[in-house]
PDB file of N, CA and C in Angstrom:
ATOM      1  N   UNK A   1      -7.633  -5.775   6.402  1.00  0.00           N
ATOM      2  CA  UNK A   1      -7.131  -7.129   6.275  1.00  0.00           C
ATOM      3  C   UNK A   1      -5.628  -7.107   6.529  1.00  0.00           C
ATOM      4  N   UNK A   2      -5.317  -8.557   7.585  1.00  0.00           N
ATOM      5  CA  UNK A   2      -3.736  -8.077   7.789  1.00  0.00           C
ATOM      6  C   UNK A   2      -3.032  -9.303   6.684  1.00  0.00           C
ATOM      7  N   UNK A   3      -1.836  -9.121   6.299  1.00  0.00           N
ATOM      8  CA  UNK A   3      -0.745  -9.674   5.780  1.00  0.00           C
ATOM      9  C   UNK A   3      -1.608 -11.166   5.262  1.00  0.00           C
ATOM     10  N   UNK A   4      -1.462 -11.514   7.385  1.00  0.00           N
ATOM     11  CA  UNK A   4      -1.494 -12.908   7.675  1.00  0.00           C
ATOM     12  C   UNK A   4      -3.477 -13.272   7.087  1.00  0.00           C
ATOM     13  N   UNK A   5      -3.665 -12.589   6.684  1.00  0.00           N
ATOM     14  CA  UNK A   5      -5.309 -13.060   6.803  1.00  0.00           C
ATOM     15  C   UNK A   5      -5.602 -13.418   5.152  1.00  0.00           C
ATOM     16  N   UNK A   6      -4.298 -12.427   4.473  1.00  0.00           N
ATOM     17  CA  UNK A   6      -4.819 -12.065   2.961  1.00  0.00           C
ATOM     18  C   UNK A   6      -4.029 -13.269   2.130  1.00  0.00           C
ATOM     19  N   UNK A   7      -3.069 -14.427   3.192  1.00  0.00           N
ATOM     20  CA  UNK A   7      -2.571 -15.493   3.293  1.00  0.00           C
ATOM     21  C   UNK A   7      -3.144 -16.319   3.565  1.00  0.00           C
ATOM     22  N   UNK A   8      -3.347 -16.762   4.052  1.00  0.00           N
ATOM     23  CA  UNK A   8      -4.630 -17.815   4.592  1.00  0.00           C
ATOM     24  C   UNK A   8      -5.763 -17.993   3.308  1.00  0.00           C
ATOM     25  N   UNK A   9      -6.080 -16.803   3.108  1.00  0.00           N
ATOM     26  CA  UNK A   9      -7.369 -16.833   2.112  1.00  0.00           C
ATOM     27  C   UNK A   9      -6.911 -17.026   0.988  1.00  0.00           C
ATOM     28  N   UNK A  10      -5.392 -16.951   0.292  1.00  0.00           N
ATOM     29  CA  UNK A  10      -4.913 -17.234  -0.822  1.00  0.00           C
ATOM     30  C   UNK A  10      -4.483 -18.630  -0.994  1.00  0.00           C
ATOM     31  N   UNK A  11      -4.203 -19.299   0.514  1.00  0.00           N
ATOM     32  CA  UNK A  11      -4.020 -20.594   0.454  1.00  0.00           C
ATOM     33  C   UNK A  11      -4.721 -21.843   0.246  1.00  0.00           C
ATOM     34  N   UNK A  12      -5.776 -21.133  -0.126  1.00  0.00           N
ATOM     35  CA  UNK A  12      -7.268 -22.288  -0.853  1.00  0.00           C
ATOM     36  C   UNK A  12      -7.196 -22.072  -1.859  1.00  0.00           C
ATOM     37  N   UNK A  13      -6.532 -21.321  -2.868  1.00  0.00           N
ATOM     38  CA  UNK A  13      -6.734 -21.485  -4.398  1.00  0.00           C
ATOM     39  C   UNK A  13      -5.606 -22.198  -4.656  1.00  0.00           C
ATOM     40  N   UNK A  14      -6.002 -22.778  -6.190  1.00  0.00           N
ATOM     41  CA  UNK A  14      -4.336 -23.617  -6.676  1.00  0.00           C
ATOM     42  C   UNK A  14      -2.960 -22.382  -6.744  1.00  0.00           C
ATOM     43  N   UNK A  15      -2.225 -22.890  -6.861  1.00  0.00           N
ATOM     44  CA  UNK A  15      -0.717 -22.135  -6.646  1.00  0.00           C
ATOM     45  C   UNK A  15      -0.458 -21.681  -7.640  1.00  0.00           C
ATOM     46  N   UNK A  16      -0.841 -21.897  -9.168  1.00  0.00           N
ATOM     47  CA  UNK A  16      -0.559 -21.884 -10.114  1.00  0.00           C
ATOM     48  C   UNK A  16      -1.304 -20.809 -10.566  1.00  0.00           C
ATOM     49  N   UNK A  17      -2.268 -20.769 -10.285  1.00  0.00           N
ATOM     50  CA  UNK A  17      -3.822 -19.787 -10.387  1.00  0.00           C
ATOM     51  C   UNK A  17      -2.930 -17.637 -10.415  1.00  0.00           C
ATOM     52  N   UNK A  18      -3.126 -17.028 -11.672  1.00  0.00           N
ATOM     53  CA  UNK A  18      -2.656 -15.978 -11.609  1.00  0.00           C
ATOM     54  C   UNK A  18      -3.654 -14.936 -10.999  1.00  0.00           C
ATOM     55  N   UNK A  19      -3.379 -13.865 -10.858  1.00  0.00           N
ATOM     56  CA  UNK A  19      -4.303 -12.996  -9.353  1.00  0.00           C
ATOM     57  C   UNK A  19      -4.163 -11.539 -10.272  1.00  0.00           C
ATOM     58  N   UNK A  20      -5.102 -11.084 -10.127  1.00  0.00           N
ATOM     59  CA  UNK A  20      -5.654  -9.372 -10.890  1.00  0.00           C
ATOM     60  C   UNK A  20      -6.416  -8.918 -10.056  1.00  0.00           C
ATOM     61  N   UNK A  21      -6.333  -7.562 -10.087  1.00  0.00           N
ATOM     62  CA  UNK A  21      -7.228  -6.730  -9.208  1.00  0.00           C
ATOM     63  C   UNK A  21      -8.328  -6.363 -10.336  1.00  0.00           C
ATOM     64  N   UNK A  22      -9.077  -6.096  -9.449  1.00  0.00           N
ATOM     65  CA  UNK A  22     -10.294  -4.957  -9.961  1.00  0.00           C
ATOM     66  C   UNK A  22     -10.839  -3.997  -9.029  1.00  0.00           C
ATOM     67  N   UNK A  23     -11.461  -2.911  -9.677  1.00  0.00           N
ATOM     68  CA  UNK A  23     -11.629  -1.756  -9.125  1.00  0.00           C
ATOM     69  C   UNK A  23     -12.799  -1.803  -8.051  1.00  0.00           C
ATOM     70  N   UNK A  24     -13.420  -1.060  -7.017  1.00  0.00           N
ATOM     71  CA  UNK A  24     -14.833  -1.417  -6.945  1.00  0.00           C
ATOM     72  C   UNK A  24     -15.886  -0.911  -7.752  1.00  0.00           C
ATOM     73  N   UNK A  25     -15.542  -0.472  -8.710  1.00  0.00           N
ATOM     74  CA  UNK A  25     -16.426   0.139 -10.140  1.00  0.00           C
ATOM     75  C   UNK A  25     -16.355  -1.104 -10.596  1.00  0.00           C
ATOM     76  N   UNK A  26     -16.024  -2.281 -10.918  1.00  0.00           N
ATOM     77  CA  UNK A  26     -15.450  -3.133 -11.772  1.00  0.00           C
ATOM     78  C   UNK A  26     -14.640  -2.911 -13.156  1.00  0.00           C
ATOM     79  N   UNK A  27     -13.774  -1.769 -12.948  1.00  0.00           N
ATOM     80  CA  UNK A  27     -12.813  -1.551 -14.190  1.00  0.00           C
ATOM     81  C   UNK A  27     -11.890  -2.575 -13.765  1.00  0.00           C
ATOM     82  N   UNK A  28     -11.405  -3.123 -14.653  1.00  0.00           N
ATOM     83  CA  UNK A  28      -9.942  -4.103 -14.718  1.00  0.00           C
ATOM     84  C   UNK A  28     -10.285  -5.123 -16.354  1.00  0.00           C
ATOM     85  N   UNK A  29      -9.517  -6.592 -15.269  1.00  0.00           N
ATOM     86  CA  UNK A  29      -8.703  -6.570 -14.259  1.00  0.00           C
ATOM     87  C   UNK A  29      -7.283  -6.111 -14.836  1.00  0.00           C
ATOM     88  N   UNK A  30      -6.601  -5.456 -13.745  1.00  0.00           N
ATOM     89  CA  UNK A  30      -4.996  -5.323 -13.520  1.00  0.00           C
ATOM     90  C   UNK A  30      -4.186  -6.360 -12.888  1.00  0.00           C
ATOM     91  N   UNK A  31      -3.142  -6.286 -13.898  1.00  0.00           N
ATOM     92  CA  UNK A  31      -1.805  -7.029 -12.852  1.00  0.00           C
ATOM     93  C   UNK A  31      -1.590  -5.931 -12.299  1.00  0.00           C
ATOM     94  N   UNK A  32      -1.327  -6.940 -10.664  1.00  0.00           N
ATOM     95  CA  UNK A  32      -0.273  -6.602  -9.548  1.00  0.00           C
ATOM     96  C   UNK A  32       1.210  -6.460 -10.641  1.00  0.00           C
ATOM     97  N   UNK A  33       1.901  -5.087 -10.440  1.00  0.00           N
ATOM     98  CA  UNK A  33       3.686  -5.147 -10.906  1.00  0.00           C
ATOM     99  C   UNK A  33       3.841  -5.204  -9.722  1.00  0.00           C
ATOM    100  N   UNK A  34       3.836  -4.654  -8.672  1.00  0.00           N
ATOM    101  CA  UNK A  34       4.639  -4.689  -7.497  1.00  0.00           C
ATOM    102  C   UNK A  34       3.962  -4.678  -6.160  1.00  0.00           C
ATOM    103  N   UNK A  35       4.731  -5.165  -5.594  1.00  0.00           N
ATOM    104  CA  UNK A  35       4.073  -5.221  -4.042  1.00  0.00           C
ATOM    105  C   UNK A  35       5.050  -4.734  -3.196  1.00  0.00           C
ATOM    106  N   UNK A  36       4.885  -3.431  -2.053  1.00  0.00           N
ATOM    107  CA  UNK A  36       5.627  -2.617  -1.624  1.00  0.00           C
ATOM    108  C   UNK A  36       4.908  -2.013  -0.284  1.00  0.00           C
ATOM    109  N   UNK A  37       5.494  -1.423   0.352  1.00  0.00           N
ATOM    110  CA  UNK A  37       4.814  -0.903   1.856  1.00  0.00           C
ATOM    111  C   UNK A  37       5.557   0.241   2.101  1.00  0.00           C
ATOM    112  N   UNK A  38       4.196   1.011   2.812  1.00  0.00           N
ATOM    113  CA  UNK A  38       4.502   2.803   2.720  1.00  0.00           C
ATOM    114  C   UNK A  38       3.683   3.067   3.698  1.00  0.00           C
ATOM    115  N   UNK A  39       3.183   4.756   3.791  1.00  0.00           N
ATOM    116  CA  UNK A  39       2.600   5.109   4.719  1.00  0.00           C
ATOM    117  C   UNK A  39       1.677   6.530   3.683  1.00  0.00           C
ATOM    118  N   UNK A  40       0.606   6.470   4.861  1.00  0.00           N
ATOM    119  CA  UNK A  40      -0.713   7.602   4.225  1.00  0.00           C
ATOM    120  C   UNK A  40       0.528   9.016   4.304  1.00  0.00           C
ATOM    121  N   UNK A  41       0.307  10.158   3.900  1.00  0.00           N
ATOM    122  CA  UNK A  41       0.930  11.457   4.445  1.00  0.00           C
ATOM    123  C   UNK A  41       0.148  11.633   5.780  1.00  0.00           C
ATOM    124  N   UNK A  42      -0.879  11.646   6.065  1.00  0.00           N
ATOM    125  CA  UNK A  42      -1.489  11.742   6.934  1.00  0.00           C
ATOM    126  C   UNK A  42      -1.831  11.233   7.861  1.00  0.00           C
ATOM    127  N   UNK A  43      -0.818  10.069   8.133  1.00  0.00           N
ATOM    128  CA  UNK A  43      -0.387   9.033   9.280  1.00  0.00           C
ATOM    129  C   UNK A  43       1.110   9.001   9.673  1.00  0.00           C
ATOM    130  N   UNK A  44       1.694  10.210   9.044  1.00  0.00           N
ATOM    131  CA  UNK A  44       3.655  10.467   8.965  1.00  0.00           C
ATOM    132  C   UNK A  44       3.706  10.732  10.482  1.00  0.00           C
ATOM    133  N   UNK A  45       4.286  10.390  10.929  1.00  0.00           N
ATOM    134  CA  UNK A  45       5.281  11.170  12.413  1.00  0.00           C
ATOM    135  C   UNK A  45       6.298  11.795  12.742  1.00  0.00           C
ATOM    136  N   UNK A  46       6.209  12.553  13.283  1.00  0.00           N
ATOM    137  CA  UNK A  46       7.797  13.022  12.843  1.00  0.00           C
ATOM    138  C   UNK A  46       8.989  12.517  13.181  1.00  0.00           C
ATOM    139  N   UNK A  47       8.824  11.570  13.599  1.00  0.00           N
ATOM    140  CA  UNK A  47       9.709  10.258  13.774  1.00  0.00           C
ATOM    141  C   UNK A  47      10.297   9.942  12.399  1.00  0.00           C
ATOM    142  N   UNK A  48       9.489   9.515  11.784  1.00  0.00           N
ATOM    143  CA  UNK A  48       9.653   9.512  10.314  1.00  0.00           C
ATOM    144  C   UNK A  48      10.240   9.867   9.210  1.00  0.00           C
ATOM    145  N   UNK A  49      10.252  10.937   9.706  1.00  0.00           N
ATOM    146  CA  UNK A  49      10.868  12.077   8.563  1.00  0.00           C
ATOM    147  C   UNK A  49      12.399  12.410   8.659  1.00  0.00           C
ATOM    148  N   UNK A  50      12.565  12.308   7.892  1.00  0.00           N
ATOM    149  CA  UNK A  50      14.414  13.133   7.399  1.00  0.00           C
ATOM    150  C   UNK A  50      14.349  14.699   7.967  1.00  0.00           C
ATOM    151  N   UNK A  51      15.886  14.693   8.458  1.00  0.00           N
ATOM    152  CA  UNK A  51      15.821  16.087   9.441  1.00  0.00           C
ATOM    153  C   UNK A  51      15.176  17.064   8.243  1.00  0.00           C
ATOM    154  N   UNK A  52      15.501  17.344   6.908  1.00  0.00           N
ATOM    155  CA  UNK A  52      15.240  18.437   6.286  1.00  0.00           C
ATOM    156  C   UNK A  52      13.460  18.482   5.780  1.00  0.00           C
ATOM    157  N   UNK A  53      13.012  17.489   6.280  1.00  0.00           N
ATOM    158  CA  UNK A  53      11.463  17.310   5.680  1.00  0.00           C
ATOM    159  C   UNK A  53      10.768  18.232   7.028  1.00  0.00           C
ATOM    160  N   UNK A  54       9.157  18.676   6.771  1.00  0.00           N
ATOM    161  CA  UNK A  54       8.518  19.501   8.159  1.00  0.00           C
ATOM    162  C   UNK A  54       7.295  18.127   7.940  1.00  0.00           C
ATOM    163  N   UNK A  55       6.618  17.802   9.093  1.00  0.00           N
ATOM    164  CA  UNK A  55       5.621  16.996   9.437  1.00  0.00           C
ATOM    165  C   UNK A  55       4.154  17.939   8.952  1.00  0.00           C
ATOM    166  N   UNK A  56       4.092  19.205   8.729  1.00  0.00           N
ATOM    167  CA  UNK A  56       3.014  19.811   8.190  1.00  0.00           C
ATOM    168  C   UNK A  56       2.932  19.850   6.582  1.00  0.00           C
ATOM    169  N   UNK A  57       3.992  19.535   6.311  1.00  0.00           N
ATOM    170  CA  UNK A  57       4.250  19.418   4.446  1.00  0.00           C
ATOM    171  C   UNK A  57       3.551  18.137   4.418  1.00  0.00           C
ATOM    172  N   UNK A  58       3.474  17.417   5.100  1.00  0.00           N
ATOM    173  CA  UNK A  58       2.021  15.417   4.882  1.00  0.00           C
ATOM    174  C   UNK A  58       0.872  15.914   5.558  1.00  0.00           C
ATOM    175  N   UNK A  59       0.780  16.643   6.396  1.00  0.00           N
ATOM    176  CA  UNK A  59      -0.621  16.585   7.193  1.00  0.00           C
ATOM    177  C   UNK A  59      -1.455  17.683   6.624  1.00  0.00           C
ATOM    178  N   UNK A  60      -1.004  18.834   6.242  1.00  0.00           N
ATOM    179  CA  UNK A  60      -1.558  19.696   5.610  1.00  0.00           C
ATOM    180  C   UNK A  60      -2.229  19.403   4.121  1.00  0.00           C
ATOM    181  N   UNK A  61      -1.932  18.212   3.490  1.00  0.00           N
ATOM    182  CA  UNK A  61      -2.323  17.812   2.184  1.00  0.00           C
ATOM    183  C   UNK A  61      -4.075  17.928   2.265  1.00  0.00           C
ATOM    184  N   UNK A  62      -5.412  18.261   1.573  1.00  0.00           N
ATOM    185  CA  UNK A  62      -6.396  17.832   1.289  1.00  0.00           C
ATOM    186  C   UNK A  62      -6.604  16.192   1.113  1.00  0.00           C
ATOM    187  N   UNK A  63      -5.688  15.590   0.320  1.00  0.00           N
ATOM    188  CA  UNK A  63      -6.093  14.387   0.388  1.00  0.00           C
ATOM    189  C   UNK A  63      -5.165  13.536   0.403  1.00  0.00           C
ATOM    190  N   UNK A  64      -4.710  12.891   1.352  1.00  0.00           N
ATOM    191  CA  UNK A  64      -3.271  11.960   1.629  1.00  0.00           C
ATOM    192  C   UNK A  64      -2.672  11.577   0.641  1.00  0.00           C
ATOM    193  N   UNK A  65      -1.439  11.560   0.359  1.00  0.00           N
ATOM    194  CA  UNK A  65      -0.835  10.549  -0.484  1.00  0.00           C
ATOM    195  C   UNK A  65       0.243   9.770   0.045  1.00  0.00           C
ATOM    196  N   UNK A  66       0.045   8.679  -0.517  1.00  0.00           N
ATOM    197  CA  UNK A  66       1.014   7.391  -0.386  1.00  0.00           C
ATOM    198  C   UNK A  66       2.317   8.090  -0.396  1.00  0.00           C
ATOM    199  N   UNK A  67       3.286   7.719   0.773  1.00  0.00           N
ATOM    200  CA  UNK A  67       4.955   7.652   0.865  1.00  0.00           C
ATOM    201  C   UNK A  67       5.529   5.970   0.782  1.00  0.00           C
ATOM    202  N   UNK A  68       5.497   5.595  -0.380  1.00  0.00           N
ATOM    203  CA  UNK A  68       6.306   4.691  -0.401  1.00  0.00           C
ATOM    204  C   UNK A  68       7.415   4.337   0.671  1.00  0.00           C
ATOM    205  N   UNK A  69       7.757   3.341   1.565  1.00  0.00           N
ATOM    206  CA  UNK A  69       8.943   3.026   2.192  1.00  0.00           C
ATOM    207  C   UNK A  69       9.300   1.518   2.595  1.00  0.00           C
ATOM    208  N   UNK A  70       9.791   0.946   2.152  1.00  0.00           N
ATOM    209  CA  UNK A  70      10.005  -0.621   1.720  1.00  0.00           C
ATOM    210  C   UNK A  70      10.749  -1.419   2.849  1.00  0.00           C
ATOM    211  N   UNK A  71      11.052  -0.430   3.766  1.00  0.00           N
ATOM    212  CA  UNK A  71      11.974  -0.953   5.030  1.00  0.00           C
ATOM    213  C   UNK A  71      11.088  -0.962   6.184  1.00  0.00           C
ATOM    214  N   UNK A  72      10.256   0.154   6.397  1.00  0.00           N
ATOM    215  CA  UNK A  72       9.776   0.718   7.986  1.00  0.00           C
ATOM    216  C   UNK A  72       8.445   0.775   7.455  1.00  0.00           C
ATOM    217  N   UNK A  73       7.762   1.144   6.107  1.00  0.00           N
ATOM    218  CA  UNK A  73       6.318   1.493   5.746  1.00  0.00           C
ATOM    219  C   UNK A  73       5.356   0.571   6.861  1.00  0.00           C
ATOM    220  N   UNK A  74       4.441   0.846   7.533  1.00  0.00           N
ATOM    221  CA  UNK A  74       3.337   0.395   8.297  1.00  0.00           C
ATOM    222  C   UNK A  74       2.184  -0.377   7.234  1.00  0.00           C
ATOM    223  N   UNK A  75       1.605  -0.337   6.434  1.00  0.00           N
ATOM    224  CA  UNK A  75       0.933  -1.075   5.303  1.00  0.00           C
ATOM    225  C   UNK A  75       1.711  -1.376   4.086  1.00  0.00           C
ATOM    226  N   UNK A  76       0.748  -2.755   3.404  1.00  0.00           N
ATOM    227  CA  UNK A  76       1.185  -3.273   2.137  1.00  0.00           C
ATOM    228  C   UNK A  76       0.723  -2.612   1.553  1.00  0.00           C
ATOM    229  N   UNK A  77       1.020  -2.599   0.148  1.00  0.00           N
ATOM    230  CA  UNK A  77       0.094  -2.304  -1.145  1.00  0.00           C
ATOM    231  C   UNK A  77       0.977  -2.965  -2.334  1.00  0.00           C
ATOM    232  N   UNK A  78      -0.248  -3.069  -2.932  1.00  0.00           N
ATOM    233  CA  UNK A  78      -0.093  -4.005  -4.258  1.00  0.00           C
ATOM    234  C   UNK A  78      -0.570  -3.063  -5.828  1.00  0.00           C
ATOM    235  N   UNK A  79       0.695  -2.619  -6.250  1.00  0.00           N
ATOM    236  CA  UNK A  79       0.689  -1.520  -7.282  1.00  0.00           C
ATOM    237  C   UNK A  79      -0.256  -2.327  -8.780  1.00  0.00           C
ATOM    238  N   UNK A  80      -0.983  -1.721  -8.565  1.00  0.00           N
ATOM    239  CA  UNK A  80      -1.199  -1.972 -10.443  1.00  0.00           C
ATOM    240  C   UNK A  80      -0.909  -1.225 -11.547  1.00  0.00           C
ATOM    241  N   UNK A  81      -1.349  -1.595 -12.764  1.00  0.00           N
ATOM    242  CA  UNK A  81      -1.570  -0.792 -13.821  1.00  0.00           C
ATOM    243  C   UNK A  81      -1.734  -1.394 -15.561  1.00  0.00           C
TER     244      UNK A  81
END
């Protein structure tokens, strides 16, 4: 889902109306604290990276993790807890 789509679909509820996630287990719901944009480790380029970082220190991971980056990040995400 892009940006513009997850807009649109929010623009049919009232404005006032507060928004929680839930899990697909159905654990919740959570507040959204923050909304921020980053990248998988395993989608890094070495474009990306600060001269002192190596592009095999993200790709080599077993299971990606989120790099937060609030300027350039390629996806949203919406932090809970």
């Amino acid at each position: 889902m892009t940006v513009a789509e997850l807009i649109e679909s929010l623009k049919a509820l009232p404005q006032d109306m507060l928004i929680q996630v839930m899990t697909s287990e159905g654990e919740g719901p959570n507040d959204i604290v923050q909304v921020s944009r980053g990248t998988w480790s395993n989608d890094v380029e070495s474009a990306d990276l600060d001269e002192d970082e190596d592009i095999e220190d993200y790709q080599d991971d077993e299971e990606p993790e989120f790099i937060q980056d609030d300027e350039t990040g390629k996806i949203a995400v919406l932090v809970t807890w």
